[in-house]
PDB file of N, CA and C in Angstrom:
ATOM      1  N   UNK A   1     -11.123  23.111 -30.633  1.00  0.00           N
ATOM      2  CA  UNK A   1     -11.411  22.571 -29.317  1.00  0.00           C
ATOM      3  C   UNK A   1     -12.869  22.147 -29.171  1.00  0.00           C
ATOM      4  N   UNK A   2     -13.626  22.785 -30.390  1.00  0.00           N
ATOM      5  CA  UNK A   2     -15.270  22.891 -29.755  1.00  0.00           C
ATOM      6  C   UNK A   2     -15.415  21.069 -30.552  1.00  0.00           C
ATOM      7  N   UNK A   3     -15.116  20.474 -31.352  1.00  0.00           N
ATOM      8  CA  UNK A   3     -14.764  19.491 -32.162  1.00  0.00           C
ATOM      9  C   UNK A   3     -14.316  18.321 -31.346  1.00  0.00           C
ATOM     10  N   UNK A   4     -12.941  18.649 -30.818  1.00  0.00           N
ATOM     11  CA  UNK A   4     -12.709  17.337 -29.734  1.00  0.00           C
ATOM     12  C   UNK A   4     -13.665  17.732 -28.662  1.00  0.00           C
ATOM     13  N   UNK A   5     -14.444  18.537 -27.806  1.00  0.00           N
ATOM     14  CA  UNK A   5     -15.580  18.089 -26.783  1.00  0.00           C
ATOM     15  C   UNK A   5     -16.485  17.611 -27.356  1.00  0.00           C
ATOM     16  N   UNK A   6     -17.374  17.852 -28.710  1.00  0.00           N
ATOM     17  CA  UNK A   6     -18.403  17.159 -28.987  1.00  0.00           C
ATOM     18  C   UNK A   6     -17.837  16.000 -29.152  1.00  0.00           C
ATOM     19  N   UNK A   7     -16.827  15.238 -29.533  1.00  0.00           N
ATOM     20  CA  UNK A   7     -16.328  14.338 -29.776  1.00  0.00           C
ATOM     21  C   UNK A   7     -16.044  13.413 -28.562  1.00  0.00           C
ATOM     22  N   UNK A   8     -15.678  14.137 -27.199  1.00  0.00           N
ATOM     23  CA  UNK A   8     -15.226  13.614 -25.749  1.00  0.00           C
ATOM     24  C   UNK A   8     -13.883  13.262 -25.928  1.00  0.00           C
ATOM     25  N   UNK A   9     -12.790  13.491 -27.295  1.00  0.00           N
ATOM     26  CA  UNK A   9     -11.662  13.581 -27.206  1.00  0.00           C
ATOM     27  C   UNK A   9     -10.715  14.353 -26.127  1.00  0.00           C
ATOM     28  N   UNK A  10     -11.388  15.816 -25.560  1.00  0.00           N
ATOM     29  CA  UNK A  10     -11.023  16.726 -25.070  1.00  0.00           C
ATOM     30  C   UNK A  10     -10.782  15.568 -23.837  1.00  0.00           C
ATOM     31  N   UNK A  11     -12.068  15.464 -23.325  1.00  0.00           N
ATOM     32  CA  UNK A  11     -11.891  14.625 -22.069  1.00  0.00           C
ATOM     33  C   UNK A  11     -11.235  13.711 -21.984  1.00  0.00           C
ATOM     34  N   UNK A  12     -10.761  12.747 -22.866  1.00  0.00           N
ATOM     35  CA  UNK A  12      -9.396  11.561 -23.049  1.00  0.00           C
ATOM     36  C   UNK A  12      -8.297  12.157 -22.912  1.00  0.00           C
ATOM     37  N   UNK A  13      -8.218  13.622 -23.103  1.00  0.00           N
ATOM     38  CA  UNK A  13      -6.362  13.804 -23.713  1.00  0.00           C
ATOM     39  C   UNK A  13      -6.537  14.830 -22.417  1.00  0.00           C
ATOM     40  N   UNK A  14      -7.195  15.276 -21.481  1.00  0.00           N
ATOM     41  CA  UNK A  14      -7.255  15.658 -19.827  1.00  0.00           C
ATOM     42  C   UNK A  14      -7.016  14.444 -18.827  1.00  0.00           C
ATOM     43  N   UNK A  15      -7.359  13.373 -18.845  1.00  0.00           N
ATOM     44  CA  UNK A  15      -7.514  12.472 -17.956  1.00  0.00           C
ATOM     45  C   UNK A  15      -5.910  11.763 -18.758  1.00  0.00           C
ATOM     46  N   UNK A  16      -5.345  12.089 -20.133  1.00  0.00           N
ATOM     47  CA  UNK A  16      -3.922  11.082 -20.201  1.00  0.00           C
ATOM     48  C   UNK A  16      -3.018  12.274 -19.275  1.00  0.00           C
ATOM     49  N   UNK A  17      -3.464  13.352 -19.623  1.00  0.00           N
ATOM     50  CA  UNK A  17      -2.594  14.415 -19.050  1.00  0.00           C
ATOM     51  C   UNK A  17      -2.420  14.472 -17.302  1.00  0.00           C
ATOM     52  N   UNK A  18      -3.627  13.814 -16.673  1.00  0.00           N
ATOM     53  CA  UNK A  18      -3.675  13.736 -15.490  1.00  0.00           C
ATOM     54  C   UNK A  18      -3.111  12.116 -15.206  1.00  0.00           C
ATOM     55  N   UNK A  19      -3.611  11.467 -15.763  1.00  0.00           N
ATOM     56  CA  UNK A  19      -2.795  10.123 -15.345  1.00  0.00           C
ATOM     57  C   UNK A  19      -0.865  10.332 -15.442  1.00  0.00           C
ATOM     58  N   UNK A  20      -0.117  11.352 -16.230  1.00  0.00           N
ATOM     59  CA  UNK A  20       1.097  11.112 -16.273  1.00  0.00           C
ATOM     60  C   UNK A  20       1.411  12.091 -15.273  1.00  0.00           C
ATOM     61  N   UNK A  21       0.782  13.583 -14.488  1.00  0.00           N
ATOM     62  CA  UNK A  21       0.934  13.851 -13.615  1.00  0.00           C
ATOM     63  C   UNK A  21       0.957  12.751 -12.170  1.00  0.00           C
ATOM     64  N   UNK A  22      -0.123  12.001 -12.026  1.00  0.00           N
ATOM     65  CA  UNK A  22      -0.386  11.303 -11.090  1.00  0.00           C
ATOM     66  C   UNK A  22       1.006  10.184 -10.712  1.00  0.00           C
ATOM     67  N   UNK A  23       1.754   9.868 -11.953  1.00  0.00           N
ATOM     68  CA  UNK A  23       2.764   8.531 -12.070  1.00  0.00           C
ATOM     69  C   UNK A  23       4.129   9.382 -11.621  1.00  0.00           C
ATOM     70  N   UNK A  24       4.123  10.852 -11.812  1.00  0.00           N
ATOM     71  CA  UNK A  24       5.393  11.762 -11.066  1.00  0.00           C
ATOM     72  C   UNK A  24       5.121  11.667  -9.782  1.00  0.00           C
ATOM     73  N   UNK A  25       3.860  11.891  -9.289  1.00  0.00           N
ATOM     74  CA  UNK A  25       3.621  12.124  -7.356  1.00  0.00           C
ATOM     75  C   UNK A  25       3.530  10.568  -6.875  1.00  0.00           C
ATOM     76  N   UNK A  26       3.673   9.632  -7.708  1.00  0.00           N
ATOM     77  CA  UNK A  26       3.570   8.366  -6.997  1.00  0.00           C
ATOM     78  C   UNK A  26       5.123   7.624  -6.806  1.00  0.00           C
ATOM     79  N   UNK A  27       5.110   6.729  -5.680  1.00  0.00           N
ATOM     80  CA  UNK A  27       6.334   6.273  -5.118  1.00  0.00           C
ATOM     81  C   UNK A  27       6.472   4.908  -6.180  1.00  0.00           C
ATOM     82  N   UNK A  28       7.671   4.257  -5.684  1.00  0.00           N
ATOM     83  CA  UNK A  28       7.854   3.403  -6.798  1.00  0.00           C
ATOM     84  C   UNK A  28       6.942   1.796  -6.809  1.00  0.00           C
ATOM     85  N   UNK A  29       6.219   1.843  -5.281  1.00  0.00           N
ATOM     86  CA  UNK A  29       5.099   0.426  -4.966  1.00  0.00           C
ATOM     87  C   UNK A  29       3.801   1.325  -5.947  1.00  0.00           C
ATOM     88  N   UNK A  30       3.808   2.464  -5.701  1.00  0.00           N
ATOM     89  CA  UNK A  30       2.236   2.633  -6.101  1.00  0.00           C
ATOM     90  C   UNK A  30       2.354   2.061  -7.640  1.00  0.00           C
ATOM     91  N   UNK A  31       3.542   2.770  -7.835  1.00  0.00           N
ATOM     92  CA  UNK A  31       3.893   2.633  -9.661  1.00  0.00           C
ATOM     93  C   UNK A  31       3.432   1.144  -9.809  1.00  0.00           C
ATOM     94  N   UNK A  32       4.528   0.345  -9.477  1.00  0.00           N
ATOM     95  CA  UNK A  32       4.649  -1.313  -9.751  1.00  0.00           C
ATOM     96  C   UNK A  32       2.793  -1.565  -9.775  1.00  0.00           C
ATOM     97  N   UNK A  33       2.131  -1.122  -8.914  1.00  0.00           N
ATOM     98  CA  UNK A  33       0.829  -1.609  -8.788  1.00  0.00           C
ATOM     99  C   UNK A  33      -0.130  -1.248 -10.017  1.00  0.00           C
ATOM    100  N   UNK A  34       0.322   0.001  -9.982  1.00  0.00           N
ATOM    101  CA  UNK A  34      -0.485   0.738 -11.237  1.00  0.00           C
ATOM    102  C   UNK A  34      -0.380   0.400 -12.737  1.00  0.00           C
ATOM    103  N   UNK A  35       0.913  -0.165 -12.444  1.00  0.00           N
ATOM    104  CA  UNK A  35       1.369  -1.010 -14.060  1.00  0.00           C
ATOM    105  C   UNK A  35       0.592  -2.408 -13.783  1.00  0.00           C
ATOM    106  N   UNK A  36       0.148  -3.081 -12.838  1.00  0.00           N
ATOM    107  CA  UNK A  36      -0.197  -4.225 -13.321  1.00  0.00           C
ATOM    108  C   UNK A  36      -1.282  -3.870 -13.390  1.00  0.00           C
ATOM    109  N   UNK A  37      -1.981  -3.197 -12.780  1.00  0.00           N
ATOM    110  CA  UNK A  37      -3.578  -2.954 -12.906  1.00  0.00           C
ATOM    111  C   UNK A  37      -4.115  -2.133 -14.315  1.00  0.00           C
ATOM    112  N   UNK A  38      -3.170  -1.680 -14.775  1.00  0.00           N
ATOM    113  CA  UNK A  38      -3.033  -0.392 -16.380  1.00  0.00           C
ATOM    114  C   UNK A  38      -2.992  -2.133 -17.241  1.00  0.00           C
ATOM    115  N   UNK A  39      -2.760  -3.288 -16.841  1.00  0.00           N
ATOM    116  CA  UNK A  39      -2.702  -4.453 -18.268  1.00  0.00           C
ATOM    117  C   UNK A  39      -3.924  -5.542 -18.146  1.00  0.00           C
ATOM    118  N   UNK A  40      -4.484  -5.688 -16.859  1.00  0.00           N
ATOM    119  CA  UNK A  40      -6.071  -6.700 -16.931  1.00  0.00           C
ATOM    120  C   UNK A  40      -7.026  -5.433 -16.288  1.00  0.00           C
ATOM    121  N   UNK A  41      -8.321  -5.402 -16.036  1.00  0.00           N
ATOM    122  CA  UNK A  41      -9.204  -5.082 -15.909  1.00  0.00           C
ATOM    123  C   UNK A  41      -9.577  -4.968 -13.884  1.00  0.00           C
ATOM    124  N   UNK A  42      -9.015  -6.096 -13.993  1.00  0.00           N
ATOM    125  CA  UNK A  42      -9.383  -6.476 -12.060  1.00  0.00           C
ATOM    126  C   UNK A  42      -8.655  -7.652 -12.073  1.00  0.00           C
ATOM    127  N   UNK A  43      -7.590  -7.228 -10.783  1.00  0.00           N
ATOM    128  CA  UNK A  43      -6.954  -8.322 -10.335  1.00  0.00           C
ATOM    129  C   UNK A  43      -6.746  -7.956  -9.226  1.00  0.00           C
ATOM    130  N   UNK A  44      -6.949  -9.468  -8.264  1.00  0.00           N
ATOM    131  CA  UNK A  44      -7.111 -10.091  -7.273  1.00  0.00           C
ATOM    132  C   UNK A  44      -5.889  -9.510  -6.491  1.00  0.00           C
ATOM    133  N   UNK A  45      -5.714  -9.074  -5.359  1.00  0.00           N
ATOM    134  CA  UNK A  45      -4.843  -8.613  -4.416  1.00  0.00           C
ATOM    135  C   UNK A  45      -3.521  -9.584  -4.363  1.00  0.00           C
ATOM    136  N   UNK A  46      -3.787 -10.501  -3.981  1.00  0.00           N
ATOM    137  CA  UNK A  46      -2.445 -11.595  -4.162  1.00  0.00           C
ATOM    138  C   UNK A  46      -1.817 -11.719  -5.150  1.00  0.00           C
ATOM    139  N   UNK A  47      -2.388 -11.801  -6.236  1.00  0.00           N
ATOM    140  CA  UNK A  47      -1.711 -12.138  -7.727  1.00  0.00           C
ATOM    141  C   UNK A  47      -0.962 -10.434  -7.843  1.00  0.00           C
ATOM    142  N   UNK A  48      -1.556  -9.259  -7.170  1.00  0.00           N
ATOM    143  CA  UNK A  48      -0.610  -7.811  -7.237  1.00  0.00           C
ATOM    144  C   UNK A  48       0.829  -8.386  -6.118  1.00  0.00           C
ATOM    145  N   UNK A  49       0.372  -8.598  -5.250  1.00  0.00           N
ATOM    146  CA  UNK A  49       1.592  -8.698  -4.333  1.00  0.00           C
ATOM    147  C   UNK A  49       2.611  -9.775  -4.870  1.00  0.00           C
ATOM    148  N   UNK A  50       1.859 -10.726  -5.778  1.00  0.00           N
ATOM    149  CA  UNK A  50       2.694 -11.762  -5.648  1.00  0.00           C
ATOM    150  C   UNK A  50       3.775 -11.371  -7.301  1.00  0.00           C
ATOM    151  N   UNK A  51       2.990 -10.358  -8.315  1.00  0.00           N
ATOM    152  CA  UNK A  51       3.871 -10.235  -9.187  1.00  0.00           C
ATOM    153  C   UNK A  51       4.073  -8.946  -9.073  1.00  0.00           C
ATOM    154  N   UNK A  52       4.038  -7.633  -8.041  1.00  0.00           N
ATOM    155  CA  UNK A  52       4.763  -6.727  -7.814  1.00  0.00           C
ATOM    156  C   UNK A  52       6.135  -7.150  -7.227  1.00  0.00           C
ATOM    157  N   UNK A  53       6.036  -8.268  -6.308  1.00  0.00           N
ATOM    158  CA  UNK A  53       7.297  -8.434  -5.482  1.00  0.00           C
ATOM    159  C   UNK A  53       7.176  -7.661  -3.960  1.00  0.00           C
ATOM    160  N   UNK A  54       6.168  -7.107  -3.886  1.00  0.00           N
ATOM    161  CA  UNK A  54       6.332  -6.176  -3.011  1.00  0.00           C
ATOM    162  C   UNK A  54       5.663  -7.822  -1.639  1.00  0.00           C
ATOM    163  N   UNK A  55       6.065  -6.916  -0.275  1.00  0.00           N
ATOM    164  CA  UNK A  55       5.693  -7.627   0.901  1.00  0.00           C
ATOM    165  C   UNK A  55       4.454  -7.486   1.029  1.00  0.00           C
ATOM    166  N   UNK A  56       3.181  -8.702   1.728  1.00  0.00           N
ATOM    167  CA  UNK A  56       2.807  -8.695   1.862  1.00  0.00           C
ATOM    168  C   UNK A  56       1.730  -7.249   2.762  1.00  0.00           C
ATOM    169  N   UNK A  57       3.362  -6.599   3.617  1.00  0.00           N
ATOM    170  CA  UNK A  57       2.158  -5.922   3.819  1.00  0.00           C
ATOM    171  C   UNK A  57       2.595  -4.297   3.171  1.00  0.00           C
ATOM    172  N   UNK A  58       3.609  -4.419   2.606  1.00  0.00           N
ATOM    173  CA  UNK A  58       3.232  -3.401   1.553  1.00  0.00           C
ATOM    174  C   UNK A  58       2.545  -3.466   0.743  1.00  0.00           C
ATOM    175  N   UNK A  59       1.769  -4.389  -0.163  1.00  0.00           N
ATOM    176  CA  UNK A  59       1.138  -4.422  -0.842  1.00  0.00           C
ATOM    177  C   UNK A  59      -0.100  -4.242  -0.189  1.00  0.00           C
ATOM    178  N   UNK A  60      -0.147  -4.578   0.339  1.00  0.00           N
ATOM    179  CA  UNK A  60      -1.710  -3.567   1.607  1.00  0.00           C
ATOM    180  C   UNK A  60      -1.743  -2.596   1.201  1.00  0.00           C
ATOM    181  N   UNK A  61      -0.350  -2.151   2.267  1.00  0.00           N
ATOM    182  CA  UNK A  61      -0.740  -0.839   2.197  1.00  0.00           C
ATOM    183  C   UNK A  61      -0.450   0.116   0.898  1.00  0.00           C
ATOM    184  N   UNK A  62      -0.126   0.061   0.232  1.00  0.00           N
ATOM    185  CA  UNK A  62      -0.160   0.790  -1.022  1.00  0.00           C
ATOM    186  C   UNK A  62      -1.661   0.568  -1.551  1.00  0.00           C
ATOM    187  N   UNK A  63      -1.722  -0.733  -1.863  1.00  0.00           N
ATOM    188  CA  UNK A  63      -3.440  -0.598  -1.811  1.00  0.00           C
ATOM    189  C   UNK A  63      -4.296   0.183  -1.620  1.00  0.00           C
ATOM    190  N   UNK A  64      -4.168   0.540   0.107  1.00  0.00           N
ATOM    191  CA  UNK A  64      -4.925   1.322   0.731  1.00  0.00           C
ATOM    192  C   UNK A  64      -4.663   2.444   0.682  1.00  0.00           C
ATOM    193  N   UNK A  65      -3.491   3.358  -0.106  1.00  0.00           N
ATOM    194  CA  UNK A  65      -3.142   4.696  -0.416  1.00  0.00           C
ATOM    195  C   UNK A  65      -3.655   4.937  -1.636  1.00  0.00           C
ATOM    196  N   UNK A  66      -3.625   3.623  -2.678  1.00  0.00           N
ATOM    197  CA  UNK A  66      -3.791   3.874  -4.399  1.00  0.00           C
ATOM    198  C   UNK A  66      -5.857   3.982  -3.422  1.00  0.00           C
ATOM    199  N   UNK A  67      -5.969   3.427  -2.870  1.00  0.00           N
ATOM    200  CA  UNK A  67      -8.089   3.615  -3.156  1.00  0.00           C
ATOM    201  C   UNK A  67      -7.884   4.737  -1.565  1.00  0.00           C
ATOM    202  N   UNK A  68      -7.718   5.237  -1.413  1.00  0.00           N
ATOM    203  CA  UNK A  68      -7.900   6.769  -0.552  1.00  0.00           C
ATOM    204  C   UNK A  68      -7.596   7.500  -1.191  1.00  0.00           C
ATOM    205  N   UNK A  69      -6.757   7.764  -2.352  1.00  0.00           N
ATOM    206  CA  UNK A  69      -6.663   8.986  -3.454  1.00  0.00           C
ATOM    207  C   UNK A  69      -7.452   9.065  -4.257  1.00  0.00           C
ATOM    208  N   UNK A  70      -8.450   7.561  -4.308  1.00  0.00           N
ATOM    209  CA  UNK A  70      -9.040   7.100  -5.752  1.00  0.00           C
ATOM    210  C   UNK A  70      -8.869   7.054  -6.577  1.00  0.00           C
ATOM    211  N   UNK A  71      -7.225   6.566  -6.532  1.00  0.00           N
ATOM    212  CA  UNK A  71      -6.826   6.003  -7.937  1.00  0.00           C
ATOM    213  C   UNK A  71      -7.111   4.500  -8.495  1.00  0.00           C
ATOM    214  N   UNK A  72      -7.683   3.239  -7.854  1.00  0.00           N
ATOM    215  CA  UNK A  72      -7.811   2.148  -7.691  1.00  0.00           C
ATOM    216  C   UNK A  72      -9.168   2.051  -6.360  1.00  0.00           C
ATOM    217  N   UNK A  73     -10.071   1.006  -7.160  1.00  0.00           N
ATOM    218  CA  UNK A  73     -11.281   0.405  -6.129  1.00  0.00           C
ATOM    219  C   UNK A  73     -11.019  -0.821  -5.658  1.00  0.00           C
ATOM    220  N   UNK A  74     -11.690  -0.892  -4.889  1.00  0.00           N
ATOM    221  CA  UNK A  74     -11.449  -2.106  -4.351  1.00  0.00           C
ATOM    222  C   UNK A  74     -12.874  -2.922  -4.358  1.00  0.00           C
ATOM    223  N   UNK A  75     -12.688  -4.290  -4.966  1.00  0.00           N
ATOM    224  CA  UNK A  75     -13.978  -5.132  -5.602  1.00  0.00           C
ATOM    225  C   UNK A  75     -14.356  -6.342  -4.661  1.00  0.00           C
ATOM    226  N   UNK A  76     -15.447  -6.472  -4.598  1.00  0.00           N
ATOM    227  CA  UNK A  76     -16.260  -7.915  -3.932  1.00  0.00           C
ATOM    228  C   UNK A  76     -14.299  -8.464  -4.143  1.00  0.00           C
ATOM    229  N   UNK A  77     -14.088 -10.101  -3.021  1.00  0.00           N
ATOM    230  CA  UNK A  77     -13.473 -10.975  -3.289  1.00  0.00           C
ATOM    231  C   UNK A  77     -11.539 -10.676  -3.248  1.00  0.00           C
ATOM    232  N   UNK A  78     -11.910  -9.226  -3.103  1.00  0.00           N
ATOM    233  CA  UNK A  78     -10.350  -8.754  -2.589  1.00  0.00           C
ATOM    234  C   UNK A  78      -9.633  -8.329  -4.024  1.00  0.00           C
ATOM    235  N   UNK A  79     -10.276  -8.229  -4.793  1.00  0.00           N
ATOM    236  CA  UNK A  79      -9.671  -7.721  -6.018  1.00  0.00           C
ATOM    237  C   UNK A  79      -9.872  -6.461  -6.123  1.00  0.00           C
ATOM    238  N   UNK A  80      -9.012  -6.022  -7.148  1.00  0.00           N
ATOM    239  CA  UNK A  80      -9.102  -4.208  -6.860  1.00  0.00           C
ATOM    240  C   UNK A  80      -8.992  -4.209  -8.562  1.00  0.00           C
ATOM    241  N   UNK A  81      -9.162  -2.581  -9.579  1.00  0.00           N
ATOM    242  CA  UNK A  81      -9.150  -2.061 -10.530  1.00  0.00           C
ATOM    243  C   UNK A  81      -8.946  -0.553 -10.574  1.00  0.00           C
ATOM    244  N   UNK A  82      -8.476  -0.133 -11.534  1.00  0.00           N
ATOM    245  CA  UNK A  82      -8.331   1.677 -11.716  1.00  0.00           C
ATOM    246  C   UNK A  82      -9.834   1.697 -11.594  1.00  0.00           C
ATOM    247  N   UNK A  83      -9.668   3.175 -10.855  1.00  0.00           N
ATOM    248  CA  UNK A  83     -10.628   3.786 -10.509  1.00  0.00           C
ATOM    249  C   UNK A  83     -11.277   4.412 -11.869  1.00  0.00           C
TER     250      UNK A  83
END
């Protein structure tokens, strides 16, 4: 164990362990969101709503649940990324 912390492995294989906890307590919009944001870097709010499928104003508001848990920020220009 003392090997993977000098390494910061320890800390990768805590945060995969917490990201697959996090994908059990999430509903199935947060999911859809979290998968598109887990494949580019930062994308633009519309381009989530528009290839989640979800309604306009669900995709709000999930938004606004994924960055009050701080799982996702929200960037200059209306784009958001994992936190």
């Amino acid at each position: 164990d003392d090997l993977l912390d000098l390494m910061g492995w320890q800390d990768q294989k805590a945060q995969v362990q917490l990201q697959a906890q996090l994908t059990l307590k999430l509903g199935k919009e947060e999911q859809q969101i979290l998968s598109l944001l887990q494949v580019q870097d930062e994308v633009h709010a519309d381009e989530l709503q528009r290839c989640s499928g979800l309604s306009n104003t669900q995709s709000a508001s999930t938004l606004l649940q994924l960055e009050m848990q701080g799982i996702v920020k929200a960037l200059p220009g209306k784009s958001y990324r994992l936190n």
